[in-house]
Protein backbone atom coordinates (compact mmCIF):
# COMPACT_ATOMS: atom_id res chain seq x y z
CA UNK A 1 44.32 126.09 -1.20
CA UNK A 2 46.64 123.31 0.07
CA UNK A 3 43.91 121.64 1.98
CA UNK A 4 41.82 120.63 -1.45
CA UNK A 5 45.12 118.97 -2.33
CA UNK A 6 46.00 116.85 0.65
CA UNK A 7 42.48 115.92 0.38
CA UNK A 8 42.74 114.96 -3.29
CA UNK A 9 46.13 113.29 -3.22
CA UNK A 10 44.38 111.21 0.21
CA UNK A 11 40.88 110.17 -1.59
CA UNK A 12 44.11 109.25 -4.89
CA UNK A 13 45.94 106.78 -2.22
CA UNK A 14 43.06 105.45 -1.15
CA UNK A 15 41.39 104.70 -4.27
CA UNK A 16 44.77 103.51 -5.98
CA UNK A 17 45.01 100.67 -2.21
CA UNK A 18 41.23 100.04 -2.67
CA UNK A 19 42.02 99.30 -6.56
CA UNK A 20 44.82 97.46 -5.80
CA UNK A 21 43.65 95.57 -2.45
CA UNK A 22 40.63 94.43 -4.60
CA UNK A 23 43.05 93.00 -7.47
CA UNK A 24 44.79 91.04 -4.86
CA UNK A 25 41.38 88.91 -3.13
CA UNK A 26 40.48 88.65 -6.79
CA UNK A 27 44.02 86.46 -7.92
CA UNK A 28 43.84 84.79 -4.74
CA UNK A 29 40.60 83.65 -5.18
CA UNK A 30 41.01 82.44 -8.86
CA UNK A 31 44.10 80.62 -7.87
CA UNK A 32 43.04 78.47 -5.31
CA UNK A 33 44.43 75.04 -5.27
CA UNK A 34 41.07 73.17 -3.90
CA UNK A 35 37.18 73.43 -4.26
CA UNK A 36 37.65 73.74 -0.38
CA UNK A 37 39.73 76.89 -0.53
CA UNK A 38 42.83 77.82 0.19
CA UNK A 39 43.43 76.53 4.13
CA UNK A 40 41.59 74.12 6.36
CA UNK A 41 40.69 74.44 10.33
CA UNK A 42 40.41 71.60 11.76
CA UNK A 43 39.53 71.78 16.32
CA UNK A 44 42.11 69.11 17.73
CA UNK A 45 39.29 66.96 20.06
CA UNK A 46 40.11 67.62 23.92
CA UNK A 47 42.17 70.35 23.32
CA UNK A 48 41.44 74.14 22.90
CA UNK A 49 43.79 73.65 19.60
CA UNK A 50 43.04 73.47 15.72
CA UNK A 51 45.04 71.71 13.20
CA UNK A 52 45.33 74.00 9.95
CA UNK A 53 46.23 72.49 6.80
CA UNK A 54 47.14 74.78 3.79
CA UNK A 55 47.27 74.01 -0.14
CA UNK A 56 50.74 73.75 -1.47
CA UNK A 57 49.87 77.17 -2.80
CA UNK A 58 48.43 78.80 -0.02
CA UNK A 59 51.66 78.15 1.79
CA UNK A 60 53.70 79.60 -0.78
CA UNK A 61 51.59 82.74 -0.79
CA UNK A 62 52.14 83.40 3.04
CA UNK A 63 55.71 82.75 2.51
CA UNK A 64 56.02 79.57 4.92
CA UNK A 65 59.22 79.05 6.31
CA UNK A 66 60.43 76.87 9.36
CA UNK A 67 63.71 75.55 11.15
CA UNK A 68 64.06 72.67 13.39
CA UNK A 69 63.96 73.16 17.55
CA UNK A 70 67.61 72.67 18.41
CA UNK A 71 69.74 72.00 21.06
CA UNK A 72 72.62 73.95 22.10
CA UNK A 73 74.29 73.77 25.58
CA UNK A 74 71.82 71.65 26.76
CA UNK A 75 69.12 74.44 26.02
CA UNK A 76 66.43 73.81 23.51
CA UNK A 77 66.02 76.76 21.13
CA UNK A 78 64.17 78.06 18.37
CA UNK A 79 64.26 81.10 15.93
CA UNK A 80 62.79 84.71 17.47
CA UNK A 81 61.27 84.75 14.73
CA UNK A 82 59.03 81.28 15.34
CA UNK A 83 57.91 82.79 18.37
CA UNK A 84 54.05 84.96 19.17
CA UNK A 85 52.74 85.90 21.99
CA UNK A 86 49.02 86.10 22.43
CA UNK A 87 46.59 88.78 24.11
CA UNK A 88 47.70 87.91 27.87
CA UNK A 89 51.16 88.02 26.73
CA UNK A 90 51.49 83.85 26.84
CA UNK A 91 54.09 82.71 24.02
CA UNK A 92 53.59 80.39 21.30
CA UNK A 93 54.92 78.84 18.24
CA UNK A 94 53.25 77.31 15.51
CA UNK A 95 54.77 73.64 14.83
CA UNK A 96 54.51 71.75 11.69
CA UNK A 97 54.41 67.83 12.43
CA UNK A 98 53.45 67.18 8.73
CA UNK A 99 53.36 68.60 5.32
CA UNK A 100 51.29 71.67 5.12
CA UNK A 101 49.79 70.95 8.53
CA UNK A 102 50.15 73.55 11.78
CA UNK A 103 49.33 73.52 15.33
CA UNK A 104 49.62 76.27 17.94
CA UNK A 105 51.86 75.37 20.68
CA UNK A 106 52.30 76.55 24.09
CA UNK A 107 55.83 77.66 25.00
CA UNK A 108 57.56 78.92 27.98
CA UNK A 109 60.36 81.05 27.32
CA UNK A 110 63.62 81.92 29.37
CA UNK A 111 65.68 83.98 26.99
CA UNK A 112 65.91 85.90 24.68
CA UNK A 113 69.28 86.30 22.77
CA UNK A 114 69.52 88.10 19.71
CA UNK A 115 67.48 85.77 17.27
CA UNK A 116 67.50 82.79 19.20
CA UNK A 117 64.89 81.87 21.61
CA UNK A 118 65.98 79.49 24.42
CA UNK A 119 63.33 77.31 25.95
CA UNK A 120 62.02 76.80 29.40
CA UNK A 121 59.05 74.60 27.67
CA UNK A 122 58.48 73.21 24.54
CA UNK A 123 58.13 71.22 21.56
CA UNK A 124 61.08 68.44 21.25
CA UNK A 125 64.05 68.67 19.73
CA UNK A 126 63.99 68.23 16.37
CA UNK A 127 60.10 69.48 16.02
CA UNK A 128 59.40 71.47 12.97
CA UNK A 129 58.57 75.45 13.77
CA UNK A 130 57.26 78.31 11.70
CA UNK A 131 59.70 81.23 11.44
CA UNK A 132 57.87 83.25 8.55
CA UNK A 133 53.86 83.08 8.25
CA UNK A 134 52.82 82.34 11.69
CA UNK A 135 50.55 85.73 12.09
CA UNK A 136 49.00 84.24 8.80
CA UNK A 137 48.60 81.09 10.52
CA UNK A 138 47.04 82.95 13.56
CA UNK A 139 44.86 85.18 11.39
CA UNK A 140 43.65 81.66 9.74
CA UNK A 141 42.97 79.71 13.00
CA UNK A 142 41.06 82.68 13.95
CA UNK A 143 38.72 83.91 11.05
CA UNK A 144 40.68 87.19 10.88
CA UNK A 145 40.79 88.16 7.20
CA UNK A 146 42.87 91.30 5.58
């Protein structure tokens, strides 16, 4: 008799996410900002990068957050958190260099301490960098939806 249960409570869960996933595309889509939607990929010519450019309320619905690339010790450095690493295991950080505007960017890393990532490669000092929403940003650039 406990099986029929698991199996109800699972098919409950599932129908309360589907309920509740369905909800969620539904606001989102009402609440656009633009005609255009909600972000914008645009291929950067030459270059195997894309500019994205987000509504104001797009980026406040991923959460955007960034810091500055620093130096310290003579070391540029960035946030952990600002840094991805792709399939082949290459690093990356999403860099802002205007308003609502991000571009994938190549880094090389050589360490890693604590929540600061120290540079090998990189964007400049003083670049902007994504240290909440990149795998949004990724998920954009790429056509992967929820």
């Amino acid at each position: 008799m406990q099986q029929p249960r698991r199996w109800s409570a699972a098919l409950m869960i599932l129908g309360a996410l589907g309920i509740s996933a369905c909800a969620r595309s539904e606001a989102f889509d009402n609440g656009a900002a633009s005609d255009e939607g909600p972000s914008k990929v645009q291929p950067i010519k030459g270059t195997d990068l894309s500019r994205i450019i987000l509504t104001a309320q797009a980026a406040q619905r991923l959460g955007i957050r960034t810091a500055q690339v620093r130096e310290i010790h003579g070391h540029k450095v960035i946030p952990y958190a600002a840094v991805l690493y792709d399939a082949h295991g290459g690093a990356f950080a999403y860099t802002s260099p205007a308003r609502l505007t991000f571009i994938r960017r190549p880094i090389r890393l050589a360490r890693i301490a604590g929540a600061t990532a120290r540079l090998k490669a990189g964007p400049p000092v003083g670049t902007t960098v994504v240290t909440v929403g990149a795998p949004e940003l990724f998920g954009t650039e790429y056509g992967v939806e929820e």
